[in-house]
N, C-alpha and C. Protein backbone atom coordinates (compact mmCIF):
# COMPACT_ATOMS: atom_id res chain seq x y z
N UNK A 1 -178.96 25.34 249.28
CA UNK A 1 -178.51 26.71 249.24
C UNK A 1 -178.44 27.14 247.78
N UNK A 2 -179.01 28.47 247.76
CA UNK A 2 -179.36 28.63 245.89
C UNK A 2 -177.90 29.36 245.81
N UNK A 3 -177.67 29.06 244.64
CA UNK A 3 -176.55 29.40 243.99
C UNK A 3 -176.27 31.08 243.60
N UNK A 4 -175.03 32.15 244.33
CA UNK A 4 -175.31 33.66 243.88
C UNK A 4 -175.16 33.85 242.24
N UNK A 5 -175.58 34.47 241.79
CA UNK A 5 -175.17 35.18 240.30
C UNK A 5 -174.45 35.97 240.74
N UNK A 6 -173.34 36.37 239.97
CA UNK A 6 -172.65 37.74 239.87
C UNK A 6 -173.38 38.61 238.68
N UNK A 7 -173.07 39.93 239.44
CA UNK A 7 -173.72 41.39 239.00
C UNK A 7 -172.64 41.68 238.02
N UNK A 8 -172.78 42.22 236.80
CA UNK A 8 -171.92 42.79 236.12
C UNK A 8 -172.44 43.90 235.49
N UNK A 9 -171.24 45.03 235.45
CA UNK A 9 -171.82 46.42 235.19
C UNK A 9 -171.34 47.20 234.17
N UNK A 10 -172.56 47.71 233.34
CA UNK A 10 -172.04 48.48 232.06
C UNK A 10 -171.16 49.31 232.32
N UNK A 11 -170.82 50.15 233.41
CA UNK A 11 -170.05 51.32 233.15
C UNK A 11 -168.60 50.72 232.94
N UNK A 12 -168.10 49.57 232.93
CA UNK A 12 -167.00 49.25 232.44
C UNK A 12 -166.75 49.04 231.17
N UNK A 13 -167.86 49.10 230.47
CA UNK A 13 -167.77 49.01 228.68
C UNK A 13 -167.25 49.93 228.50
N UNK A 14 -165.92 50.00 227.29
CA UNK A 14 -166.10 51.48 226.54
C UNK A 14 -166.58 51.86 225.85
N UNK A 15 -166.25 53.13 225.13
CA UNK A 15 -167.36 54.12 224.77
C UNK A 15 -167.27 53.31 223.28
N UNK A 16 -168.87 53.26 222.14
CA UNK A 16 -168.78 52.57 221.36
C UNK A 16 -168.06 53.10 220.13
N UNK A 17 -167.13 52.18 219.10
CA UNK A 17 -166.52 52.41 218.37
C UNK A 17 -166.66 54.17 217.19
N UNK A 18 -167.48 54.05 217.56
CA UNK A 18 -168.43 55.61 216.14
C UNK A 18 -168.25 56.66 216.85
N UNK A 19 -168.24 56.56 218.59
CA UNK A 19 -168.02 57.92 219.32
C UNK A 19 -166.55 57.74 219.77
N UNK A 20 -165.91 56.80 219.78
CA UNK A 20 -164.79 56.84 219.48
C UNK A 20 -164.02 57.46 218.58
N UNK A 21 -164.31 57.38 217.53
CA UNK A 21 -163.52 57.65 216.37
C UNK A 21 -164.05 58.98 216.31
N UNK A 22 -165.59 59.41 216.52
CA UNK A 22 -165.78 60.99 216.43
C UNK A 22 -165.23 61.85 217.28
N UNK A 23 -164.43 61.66 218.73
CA UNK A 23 -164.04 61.95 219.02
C UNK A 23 -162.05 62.47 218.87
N UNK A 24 -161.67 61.02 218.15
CA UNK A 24 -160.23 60.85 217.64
C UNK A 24 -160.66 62.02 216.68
N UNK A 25 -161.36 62.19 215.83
CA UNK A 25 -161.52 63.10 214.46
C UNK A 25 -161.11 64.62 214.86
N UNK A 26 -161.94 64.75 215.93
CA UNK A 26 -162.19 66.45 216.77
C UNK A 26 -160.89 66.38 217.07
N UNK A 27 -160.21 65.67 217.87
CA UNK A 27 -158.89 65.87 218.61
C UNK A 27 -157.85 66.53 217.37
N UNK A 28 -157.89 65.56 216.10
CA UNK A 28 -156.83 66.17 215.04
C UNK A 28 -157.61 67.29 214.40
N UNK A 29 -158.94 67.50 214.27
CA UNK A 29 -158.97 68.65 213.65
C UNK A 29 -158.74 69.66 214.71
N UNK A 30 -159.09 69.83 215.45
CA UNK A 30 -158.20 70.89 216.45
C UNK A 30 -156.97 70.95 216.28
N UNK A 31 -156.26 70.11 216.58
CA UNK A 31 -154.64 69.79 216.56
C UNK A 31 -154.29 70.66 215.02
N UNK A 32 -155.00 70.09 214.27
CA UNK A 32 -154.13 70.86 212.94
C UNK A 32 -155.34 72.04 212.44
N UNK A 33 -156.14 72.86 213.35
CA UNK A 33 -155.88 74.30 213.21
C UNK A 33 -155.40 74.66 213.70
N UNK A 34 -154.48 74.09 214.75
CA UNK A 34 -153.98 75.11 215.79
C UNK A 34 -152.41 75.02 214.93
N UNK A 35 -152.17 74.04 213.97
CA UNK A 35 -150.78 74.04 213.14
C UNK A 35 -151.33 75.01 211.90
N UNK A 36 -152.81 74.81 211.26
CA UNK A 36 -152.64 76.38 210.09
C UNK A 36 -152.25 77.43 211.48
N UNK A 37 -152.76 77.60 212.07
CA UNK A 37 -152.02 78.77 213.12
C UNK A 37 -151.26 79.20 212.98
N UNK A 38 -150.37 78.79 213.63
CA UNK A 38 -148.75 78.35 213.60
C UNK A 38 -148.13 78.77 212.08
N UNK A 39 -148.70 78.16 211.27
CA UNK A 39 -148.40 78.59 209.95
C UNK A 39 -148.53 80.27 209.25
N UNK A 40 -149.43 80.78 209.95
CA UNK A 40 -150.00 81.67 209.69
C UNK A 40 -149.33 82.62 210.66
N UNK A 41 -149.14 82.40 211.86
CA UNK A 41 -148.14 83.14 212.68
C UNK A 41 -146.13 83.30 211.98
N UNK A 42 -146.02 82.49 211.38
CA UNK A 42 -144.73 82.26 211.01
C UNK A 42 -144.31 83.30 209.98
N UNK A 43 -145.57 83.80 209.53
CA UNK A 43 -145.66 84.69 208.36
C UNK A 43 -145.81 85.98 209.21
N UNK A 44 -146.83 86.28 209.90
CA UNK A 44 -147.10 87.27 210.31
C UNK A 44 -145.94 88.02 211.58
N UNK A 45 -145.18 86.98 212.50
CA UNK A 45 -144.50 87.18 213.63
C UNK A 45 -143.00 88.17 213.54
N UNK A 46 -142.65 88.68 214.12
CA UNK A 46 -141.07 89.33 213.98
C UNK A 46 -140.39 87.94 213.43
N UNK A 47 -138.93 88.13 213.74
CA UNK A 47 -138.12 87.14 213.65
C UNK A 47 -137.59 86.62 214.92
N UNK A 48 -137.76 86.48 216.06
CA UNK A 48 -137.43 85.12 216.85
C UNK A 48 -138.51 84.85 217.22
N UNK A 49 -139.82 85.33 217.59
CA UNK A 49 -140.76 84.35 217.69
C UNK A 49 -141.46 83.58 216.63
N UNK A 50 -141.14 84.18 215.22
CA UNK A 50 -141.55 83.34 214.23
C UNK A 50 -140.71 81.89 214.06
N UNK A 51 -139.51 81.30 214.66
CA UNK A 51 -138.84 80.30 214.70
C UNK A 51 -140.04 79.48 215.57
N UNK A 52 -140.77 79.63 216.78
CA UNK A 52 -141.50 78.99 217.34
C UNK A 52 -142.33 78.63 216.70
N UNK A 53 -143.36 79.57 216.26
CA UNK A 53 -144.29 79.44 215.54
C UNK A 53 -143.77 77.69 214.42
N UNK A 54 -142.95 78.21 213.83
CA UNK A 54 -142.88 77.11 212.32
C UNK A 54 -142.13 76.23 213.17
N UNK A 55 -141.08 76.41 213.62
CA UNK A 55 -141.20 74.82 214.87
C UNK A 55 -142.72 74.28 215.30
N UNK A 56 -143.39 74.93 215.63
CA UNK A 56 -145.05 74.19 215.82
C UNK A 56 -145.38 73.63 215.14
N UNK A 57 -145.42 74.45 213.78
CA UNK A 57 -146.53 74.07 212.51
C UNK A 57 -145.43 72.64 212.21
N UNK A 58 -144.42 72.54 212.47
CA UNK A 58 -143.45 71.33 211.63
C UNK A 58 -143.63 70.43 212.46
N UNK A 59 -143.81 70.62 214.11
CA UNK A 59 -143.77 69.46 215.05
C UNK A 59 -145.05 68.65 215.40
N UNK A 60 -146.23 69.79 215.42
CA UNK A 60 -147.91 69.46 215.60
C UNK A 60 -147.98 68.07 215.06
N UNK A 61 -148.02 67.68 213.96
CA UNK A 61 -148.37 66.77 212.95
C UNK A 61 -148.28 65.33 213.98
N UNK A 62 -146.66 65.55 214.53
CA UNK A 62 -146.24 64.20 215.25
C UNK A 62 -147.50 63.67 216.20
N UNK A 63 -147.21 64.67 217.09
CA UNK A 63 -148.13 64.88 218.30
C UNK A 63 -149.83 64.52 217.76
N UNK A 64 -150.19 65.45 216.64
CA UNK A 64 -151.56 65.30 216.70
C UNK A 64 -151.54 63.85 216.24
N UNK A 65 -150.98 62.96 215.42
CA UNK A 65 -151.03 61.69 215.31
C UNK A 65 -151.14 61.03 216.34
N UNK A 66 -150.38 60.73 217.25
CA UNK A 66 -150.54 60.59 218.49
C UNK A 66 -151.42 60.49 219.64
N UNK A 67 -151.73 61.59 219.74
CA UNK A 67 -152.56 62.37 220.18
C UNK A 67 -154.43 61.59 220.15
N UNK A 68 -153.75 61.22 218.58
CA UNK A 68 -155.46 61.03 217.94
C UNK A 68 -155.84 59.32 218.31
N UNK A 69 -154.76 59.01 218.39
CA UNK A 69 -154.96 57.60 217.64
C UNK A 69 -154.59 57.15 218.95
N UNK A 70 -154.11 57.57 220.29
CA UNK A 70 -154.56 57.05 221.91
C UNK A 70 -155.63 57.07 222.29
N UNK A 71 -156.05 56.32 222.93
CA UNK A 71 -157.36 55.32 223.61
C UNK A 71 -157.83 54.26 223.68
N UNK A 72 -157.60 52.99 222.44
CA UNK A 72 -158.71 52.42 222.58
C UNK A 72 -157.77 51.06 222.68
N UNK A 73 -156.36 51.55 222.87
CA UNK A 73 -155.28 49.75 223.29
C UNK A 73 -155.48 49.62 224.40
N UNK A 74 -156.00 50.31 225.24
CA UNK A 74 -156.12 49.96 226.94
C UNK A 74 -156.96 48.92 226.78
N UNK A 75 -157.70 48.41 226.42
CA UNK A 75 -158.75 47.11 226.25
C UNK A 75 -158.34 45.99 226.36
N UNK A 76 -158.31 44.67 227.64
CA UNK A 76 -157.92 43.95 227.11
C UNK A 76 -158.62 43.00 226.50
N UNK A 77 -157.32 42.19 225.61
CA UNK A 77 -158.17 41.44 224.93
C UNK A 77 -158.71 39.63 225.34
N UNK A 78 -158.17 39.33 226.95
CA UNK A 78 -158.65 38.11 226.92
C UNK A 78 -159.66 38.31 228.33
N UNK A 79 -160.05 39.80 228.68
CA UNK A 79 -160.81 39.87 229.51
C UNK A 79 -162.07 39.37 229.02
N UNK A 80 -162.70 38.40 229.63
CA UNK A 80 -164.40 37.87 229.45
C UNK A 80 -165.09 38.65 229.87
N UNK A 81 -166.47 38.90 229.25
CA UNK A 81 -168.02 39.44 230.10
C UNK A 81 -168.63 38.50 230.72
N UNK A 82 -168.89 37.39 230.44
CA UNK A 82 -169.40 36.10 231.10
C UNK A 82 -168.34 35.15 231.56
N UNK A 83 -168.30 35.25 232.57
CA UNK A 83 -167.20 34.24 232.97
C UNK A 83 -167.87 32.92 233.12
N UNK A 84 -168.85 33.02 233.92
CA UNK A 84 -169.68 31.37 233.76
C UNK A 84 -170.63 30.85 232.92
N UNK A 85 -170.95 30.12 233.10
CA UNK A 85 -172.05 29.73 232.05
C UNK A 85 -172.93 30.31 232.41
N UNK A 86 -174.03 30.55 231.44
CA UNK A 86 -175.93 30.80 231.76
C UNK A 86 -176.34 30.22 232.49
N UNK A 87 -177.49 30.70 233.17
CA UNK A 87 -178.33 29.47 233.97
C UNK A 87 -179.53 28.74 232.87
N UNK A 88 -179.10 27.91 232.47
CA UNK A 88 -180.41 27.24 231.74
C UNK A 88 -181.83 27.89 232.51
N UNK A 89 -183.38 27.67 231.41
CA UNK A 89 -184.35 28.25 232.07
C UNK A 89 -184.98 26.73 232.35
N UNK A 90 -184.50 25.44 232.28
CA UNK A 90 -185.22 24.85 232.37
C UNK A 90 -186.02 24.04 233.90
């Protein structure tokens, strides 16, 4: 009786490190125009919605850190791709 191989499938890889990080990049530059915003509203706004505004521009920062730098600990690290050996070709 011949022996099965197991099938293993790319779509469980993640996405590679460079579109990773180009993506983390976009997330904070969004994040902190939307704090010049905020900044720029704080100036321009009456006085009680300008308290929101600069509460934003002061709080964004946390968040977009955050924000940026989630994704890539979900990985673990003693999961194998090859669990068995090769089949020799000989």
């Amino acid at each position: 009786m011949a022996k099965k191989k197991k099938v293993f499938e790319i779509t469980d890889a993640p996405l590679a490190l460079t579109r990773d990080q180009a993506a983390r990049q976009k997330r904070y530059f969004i994040s902190m125009m939307v704090r010049t915003a905020c900044f720029v509203l704080t100036v321009i706004l009456p006085s009680p919605y300008r308290w929101f505004a600069l509460a934003g521009a002061v709080g964004l920062p946390y968040f977009a850190v955050v924000i940026a730098n989630a994704g890539r600990e979900t990985i673990t690290r003693n999961k194998q791709i090859i669990e068995d050996k090769p089949l020799s070709l000989d």
